[in-house]
Every structure is written in C-alpha cells, then in structure tokens.
N, C-alpha and C. Protein backbone atom coordinates (compact mmCIF):
# COMPACT_ATOMS: atom_id res chain seq x y z
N UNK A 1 40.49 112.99 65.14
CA UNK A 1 41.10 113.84 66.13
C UNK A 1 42.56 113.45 66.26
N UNK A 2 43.23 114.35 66.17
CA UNK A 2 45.02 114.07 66.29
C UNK A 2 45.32 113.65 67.49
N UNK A 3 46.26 113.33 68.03
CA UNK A 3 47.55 113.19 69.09
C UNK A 3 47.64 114.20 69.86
N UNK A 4 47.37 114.55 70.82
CA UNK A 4 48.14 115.32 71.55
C UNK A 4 49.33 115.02 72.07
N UNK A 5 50.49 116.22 72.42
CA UNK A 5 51.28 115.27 73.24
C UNK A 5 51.33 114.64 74.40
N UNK A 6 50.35 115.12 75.43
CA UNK A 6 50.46 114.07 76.51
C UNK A 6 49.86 112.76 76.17
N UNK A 7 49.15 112.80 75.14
CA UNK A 7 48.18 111.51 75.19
C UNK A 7 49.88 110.62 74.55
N UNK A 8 50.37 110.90 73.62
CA UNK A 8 51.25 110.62 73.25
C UNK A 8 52.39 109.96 74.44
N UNK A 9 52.87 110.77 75.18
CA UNK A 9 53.69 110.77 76.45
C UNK A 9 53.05 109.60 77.28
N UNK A 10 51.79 109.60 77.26
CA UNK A 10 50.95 108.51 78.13
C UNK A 10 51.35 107.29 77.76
N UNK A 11 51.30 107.13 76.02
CA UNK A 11 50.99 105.61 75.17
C UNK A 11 52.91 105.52 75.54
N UNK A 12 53.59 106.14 75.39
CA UNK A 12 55.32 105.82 75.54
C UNK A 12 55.55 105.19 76.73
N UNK A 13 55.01 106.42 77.63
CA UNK A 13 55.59 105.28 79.51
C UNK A 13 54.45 104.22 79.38
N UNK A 14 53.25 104.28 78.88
CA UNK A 14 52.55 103.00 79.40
C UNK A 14 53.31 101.74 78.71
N UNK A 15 53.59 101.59 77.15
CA UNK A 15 54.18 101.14 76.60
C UNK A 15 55.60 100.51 76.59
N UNK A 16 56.82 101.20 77.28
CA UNK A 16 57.62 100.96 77.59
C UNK A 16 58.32 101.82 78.69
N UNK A 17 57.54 101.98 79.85
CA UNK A 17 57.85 102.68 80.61
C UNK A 17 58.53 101.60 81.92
N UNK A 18 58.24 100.57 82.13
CA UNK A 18 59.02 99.83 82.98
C UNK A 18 60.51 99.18 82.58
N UNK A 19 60.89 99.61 80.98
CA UNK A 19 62.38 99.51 80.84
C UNK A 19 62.86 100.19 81.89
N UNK A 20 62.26 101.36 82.44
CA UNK A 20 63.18 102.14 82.92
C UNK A 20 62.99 101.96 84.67
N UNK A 21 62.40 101.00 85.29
CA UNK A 21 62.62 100.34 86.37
C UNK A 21 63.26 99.07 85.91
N UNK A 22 63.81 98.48 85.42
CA UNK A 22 64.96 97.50 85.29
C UNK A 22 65.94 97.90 86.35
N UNK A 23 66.60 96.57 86.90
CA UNK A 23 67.42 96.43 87.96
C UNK A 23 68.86 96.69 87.07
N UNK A 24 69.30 96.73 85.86
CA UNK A 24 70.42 97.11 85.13
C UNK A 24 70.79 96.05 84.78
N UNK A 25 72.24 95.54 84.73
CA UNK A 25 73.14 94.64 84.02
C UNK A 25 73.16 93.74 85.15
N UNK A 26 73.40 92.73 84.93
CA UNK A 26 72.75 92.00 83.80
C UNK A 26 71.52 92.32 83.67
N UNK A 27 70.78 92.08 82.58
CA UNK A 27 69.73 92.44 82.60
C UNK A 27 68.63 91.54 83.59
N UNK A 28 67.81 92.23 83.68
CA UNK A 28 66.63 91.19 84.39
C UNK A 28 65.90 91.27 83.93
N UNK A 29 64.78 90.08 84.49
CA UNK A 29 63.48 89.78 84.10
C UNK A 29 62.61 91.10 84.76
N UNK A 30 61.26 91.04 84.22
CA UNK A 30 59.99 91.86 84.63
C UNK A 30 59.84 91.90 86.12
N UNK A 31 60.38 90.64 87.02
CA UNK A 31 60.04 90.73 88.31
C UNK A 31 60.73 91.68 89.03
N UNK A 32 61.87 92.48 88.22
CA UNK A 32 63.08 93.36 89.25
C UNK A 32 62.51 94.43 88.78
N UNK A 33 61.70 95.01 89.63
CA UNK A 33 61.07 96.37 89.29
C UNK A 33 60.93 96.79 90.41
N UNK A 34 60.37 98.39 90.10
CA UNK A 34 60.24 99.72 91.44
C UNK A 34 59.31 99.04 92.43
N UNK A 35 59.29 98.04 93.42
CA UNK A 35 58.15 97.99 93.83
C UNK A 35 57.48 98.83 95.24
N UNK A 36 56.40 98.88 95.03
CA UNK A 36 55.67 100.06 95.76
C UNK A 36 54.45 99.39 96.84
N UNK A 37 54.50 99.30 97.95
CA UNK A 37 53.35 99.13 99.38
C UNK A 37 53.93 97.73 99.72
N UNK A 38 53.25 96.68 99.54
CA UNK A 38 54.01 95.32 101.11
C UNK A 38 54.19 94.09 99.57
N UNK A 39 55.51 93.20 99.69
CA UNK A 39 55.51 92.37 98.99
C UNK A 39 53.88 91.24 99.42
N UNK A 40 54.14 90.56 97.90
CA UNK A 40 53.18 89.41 98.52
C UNK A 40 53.66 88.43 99.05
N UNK A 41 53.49 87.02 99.16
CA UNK A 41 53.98 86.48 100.60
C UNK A 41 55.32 85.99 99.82
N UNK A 42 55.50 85.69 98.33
CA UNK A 42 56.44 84.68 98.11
C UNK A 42 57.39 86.14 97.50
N UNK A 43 57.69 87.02 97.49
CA UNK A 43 58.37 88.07 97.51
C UNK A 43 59.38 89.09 98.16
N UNK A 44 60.48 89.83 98.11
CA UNK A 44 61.29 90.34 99.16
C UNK A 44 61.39 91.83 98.15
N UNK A 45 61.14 93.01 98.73
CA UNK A 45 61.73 93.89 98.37
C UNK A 45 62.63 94.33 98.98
N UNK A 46 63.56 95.59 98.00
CA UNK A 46 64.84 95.59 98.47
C UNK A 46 64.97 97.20 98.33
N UNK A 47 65.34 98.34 99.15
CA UNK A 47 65.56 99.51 98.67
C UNK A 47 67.21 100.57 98.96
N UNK A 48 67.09 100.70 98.29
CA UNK A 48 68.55 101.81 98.45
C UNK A 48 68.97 102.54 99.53
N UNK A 49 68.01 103.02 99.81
CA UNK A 49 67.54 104.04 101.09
C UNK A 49 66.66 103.59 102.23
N UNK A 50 66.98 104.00 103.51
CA UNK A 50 66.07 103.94 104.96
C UNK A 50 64.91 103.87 104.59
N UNK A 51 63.61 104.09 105.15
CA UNK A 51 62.56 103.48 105.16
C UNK A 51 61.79 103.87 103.72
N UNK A 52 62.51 102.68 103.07
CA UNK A 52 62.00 102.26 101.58
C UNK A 52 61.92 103.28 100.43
N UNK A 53 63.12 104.25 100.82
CA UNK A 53 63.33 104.96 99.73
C UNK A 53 64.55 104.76 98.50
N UNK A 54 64.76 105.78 97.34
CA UNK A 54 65.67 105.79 96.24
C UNK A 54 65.08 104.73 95.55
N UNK A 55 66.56 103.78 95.11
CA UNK A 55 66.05 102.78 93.84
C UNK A 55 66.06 101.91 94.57
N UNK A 56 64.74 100.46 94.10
CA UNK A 56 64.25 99.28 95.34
C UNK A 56 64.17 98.35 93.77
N UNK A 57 64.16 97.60 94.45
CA UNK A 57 64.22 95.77 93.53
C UNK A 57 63.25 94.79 94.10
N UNK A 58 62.98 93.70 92.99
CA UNK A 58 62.08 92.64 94.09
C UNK A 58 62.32 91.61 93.51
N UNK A 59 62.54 90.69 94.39
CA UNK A 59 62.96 89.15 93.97
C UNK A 59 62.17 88.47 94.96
N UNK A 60 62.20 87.31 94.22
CA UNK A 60 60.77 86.32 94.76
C UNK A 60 61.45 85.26 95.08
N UNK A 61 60.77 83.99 95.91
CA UNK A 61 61.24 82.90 97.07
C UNK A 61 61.97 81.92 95.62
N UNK A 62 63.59 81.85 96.00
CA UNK A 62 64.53 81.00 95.48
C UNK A 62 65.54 81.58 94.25
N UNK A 63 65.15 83.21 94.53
CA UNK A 63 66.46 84.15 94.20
C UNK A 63 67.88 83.61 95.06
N UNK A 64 68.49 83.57 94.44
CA UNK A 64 69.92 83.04 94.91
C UNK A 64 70.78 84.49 94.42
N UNK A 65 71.16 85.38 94.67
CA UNK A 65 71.77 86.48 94.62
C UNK A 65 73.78 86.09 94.96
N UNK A 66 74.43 85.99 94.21
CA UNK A 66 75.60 85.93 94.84
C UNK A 66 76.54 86.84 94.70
N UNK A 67 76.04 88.22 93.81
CA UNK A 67 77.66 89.07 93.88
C UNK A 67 76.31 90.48 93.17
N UNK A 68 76.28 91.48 94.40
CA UNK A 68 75.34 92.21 94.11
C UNK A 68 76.36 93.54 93.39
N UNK A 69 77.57 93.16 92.93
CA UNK A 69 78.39 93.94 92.18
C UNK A 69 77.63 93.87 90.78
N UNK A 70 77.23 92.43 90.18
CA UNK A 70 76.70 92.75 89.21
C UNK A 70 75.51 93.12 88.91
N UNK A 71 74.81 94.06 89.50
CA UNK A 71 73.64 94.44 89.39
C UNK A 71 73.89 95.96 89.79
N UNK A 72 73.04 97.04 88.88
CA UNK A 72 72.71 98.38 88.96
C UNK A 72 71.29 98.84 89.69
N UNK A 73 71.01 99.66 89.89
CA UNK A 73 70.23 100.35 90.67
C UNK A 73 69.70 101.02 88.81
N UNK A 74 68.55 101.89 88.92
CA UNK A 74 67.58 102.46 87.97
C UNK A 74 68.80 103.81 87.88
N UNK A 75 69.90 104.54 88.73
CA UNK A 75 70.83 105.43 88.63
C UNK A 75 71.83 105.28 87.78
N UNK A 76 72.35 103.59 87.36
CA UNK A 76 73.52 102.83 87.43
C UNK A 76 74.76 102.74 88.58
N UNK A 77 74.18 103.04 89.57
CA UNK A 77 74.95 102.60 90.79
C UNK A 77 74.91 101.05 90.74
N UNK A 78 75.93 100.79 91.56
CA UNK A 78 75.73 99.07 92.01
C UNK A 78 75.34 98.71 93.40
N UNK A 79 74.33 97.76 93.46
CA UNK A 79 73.77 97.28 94.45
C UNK A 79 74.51 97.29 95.45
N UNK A 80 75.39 96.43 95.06
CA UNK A 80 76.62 95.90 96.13
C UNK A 80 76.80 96.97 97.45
N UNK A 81 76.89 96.77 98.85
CA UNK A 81 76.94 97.76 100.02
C UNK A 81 75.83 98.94 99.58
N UNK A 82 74.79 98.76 99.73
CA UNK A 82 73.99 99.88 99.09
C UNK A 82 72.52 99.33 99.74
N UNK A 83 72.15 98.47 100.12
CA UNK A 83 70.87 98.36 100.30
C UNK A 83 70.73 98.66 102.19
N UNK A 84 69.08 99.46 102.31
CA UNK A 84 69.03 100.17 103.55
C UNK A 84 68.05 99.86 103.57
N UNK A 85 66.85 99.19 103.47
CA UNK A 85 65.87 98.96 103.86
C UNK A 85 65.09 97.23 103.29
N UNK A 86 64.15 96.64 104.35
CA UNK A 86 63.95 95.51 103.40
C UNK A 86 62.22 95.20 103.87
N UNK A 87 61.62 94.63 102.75
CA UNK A 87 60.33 94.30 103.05
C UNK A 87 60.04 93.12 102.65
N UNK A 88 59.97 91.82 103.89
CA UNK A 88 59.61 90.44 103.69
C UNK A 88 58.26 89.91 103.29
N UNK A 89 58.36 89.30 102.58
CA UNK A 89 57.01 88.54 102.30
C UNK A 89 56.41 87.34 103.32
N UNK A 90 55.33 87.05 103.66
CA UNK A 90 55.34 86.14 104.97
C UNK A 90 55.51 84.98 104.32
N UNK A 91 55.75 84.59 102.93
CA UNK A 91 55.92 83.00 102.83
C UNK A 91 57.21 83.10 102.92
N UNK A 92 58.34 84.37 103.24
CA UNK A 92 59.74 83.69 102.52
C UNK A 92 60.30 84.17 104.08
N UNK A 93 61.81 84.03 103.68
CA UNK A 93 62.41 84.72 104.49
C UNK A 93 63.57 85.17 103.89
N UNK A 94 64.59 86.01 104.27
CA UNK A 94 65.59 86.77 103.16
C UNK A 94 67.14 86.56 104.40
N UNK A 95 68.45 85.69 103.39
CA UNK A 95 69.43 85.69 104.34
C UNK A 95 70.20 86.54 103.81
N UNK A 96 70.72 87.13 104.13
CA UNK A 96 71.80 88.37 103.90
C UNK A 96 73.27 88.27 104.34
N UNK A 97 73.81 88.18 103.48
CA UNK A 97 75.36 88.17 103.61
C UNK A 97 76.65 89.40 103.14
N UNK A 98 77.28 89.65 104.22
CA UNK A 98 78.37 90.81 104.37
C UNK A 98 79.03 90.85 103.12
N UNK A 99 79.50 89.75 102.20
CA UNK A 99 80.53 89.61 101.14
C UNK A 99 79.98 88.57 100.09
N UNK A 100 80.68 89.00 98.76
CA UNK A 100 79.84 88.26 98.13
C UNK A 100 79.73 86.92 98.09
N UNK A 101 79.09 86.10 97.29
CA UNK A 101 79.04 84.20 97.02
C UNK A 101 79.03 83.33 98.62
N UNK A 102 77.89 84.28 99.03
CA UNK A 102 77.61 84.03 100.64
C UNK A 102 78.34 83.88 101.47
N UNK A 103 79.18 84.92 101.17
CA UNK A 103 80.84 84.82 102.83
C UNK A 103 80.37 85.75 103.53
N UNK A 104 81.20 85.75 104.66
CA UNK A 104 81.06 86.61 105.86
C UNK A 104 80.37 86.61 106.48
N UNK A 105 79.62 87.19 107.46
CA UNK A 105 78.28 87.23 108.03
C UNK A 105 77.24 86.75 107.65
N UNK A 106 76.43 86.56 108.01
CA UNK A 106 75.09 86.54 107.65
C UNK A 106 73.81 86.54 108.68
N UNK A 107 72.45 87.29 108.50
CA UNK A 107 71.75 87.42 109.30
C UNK A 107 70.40 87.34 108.26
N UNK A 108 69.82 86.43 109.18
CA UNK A 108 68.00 86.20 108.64
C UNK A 108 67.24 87.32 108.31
N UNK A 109 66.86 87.68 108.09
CA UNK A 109 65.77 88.72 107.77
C UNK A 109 64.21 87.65 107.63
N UNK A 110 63.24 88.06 108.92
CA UNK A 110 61.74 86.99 108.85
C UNK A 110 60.65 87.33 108.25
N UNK A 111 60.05 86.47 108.11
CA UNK A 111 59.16 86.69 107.30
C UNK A 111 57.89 87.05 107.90
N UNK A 112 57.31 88.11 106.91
CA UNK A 112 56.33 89.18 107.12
C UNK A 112 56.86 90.06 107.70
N UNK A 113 58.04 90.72 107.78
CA UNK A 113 59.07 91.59 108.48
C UNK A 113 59.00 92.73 107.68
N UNK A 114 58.91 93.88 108.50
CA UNK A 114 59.34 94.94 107.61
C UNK A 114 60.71 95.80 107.83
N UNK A 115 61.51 96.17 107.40
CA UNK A 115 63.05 96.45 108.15
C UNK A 115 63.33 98.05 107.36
N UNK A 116 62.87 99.14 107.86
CA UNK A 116 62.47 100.04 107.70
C UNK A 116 63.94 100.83 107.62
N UNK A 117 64.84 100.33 108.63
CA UNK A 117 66.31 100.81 108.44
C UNK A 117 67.43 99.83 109.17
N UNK A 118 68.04 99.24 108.21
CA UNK A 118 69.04 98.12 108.69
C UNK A 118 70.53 98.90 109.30
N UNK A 119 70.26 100.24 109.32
CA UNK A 119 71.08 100.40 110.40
C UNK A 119 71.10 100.07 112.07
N UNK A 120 69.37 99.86 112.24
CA UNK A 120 69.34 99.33 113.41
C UNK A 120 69.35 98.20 113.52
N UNK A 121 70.15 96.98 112.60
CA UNK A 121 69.91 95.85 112.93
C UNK A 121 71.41 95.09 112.81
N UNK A 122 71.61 94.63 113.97
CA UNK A 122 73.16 94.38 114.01
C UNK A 122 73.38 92.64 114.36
N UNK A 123 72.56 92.03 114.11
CA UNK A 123 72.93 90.67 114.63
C UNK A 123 73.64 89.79 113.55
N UNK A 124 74.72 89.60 115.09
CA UNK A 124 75.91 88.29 114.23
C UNK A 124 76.68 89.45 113.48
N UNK A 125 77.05 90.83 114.24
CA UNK A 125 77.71 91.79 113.92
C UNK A 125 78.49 91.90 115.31
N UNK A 126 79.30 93.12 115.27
CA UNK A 126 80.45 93.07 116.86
C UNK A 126 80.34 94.70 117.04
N UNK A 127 80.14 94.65 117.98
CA UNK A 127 80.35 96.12 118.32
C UNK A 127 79.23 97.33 117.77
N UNK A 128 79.48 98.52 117.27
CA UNK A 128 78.54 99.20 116.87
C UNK A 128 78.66 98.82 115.23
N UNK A 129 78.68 97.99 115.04
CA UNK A 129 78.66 97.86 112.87
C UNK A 129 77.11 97.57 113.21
N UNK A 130 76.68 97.45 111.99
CA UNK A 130 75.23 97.35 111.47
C UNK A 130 74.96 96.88 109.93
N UNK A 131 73.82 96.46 109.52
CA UNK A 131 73.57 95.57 108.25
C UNK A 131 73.49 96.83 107.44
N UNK A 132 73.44 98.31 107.58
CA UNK A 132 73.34 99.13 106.38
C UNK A 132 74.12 99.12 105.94
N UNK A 133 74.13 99.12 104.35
CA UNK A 133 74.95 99.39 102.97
C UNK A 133 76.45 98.48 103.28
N UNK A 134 75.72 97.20 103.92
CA UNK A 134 76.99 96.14 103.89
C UNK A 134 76.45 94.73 103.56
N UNK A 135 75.44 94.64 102.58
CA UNK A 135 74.79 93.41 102.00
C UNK A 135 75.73 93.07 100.36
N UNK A 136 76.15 92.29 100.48
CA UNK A 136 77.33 91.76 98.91
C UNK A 136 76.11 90.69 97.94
N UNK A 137 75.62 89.84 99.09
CA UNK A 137 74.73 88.76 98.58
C UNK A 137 73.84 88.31 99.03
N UNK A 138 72.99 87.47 98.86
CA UNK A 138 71.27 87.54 99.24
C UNK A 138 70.74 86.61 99.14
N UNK A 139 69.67 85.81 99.49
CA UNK A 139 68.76 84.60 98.96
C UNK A 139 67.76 84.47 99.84
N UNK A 140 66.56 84.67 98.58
CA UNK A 140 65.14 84.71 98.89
C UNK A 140 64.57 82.95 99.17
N UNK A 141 64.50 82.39 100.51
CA UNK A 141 64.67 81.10 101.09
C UNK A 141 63.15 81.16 100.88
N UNK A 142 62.56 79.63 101.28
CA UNK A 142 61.58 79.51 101.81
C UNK A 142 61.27 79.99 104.12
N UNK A 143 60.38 79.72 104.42
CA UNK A 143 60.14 80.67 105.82
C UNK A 143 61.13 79.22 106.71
N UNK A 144 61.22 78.46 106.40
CA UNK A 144 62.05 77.45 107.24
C UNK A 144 63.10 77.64 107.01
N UNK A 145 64.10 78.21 106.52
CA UNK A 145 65.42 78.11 106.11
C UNK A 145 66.04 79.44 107.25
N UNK A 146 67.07 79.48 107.51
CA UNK A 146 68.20 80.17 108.29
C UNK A 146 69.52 80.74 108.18
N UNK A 147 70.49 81.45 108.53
CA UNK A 147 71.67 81.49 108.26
C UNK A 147 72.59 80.26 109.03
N UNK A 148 73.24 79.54 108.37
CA UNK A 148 74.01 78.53 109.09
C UNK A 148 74.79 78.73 109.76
C-alpha cells in the first residue's frame, strides 16, 4: 500500500516537527520549546502574550538568561521587552530583570505562581510602569533565592 500524503505530512512534523518550536539564535537545546498546560516543578515557562499566548519558551531551575536580545521567538522576533505572561514551577522561582546582564530592576516571580498578565504586576516599579514587555534578562533560581 503506498503513501498517502497526510500519512506522509504526519511522518515530517512527527519527525522533525519541533525544529520548528526552537527558541531561534542562538540555537537551543530540546528544552526551549512551545510549552503547553503547568510547568513541572523544576521548570519556568515563558510567553509572548497575556494569558499564555503567541510564542512561549521553557527553561528549567539554573537558566541564567542574560541578554534576551539574543534569542528569537518561533516568528524571529526577539525576546528582549516581549514577554507577557509567566508560569512557575513550584521547585523554582524566576527573577526578572528590566535590562540586560541583570541591571535595573528586578522582581521575583514565586514559585508555583501563575502570572497570567505581567501588566498587572508592578513591584520594585514607580508609578503606573509594569513588568509587561520590559524583561531584558532572567534566571531560573532555586525556591530560596530572591532579587537582591
């Protein structure tokens, strides 16, 4: 019995269908992919959009993130000021910083947290600013760790 083409279409994305959830340049490992429902505990997802939509990433406890310029989205956008939503894992916790190589601000994100839209979350901010699409750099801590 021949090929059809969907069966065909099937064996391609099953086969190499998560090239195309890659986090971009630099390249990454298998762990920076689309991820979809609640990290597990030693995990942080990351998404483009308000409550966990567009292109999302996932990095696991002792990602050290320092310049989210070099990294693309599945669009080729760059990370950098772009992330709107976040989903903590309960073993970790996620610190987030305004500018890149951990300057500027920074605010905890806790663990087992779900942060559905970081426009509502303004701490260790002034006035009406807020954490949306103003994250440069990142690091996936263990649950004891803090912003200094």
């Amino acid at each position: 019995m021949g090929t059809t083409l969907a069966q065909t279409y099937y064996q391609a994305v099953d086969k190499a269908g998560s090239i195309s959830y890659h986090c971009g340049n630099p390249p990454c490992s298998s762990n920076y992919t689309n991820p979809m429902g609640s990290p597990n505990a030693n995990k942080a997802f990351f998404f483009e959009n308000s409550n966990y939509g567009g292109a999302s990433a996932e990095f696991g406890k002792g990602a050290n993130i320092p310049d989210l310029t070099r990294y693309n989205t599945t669009s080729g956008a760059k990370w950098n000021d772009r992330i709107s939503s976040v989903k903590v894992g309960s073993g970790v916790r996620v610190l987030i910083y305004e500018h890149i190589n951990y300057g500027g601000r920074c605010m905890t994100l806790s663990s087992g947290r779900d942060y559905p839209s970081l426009g509502s979350q303004n701490a260790n901010l002034s006035g009406s600013e807020n954490w949306n699409d103003r994250i440069s750099s990142f690091k996936v801590t263990g649950p004891d760790q803090s912003c200094p």
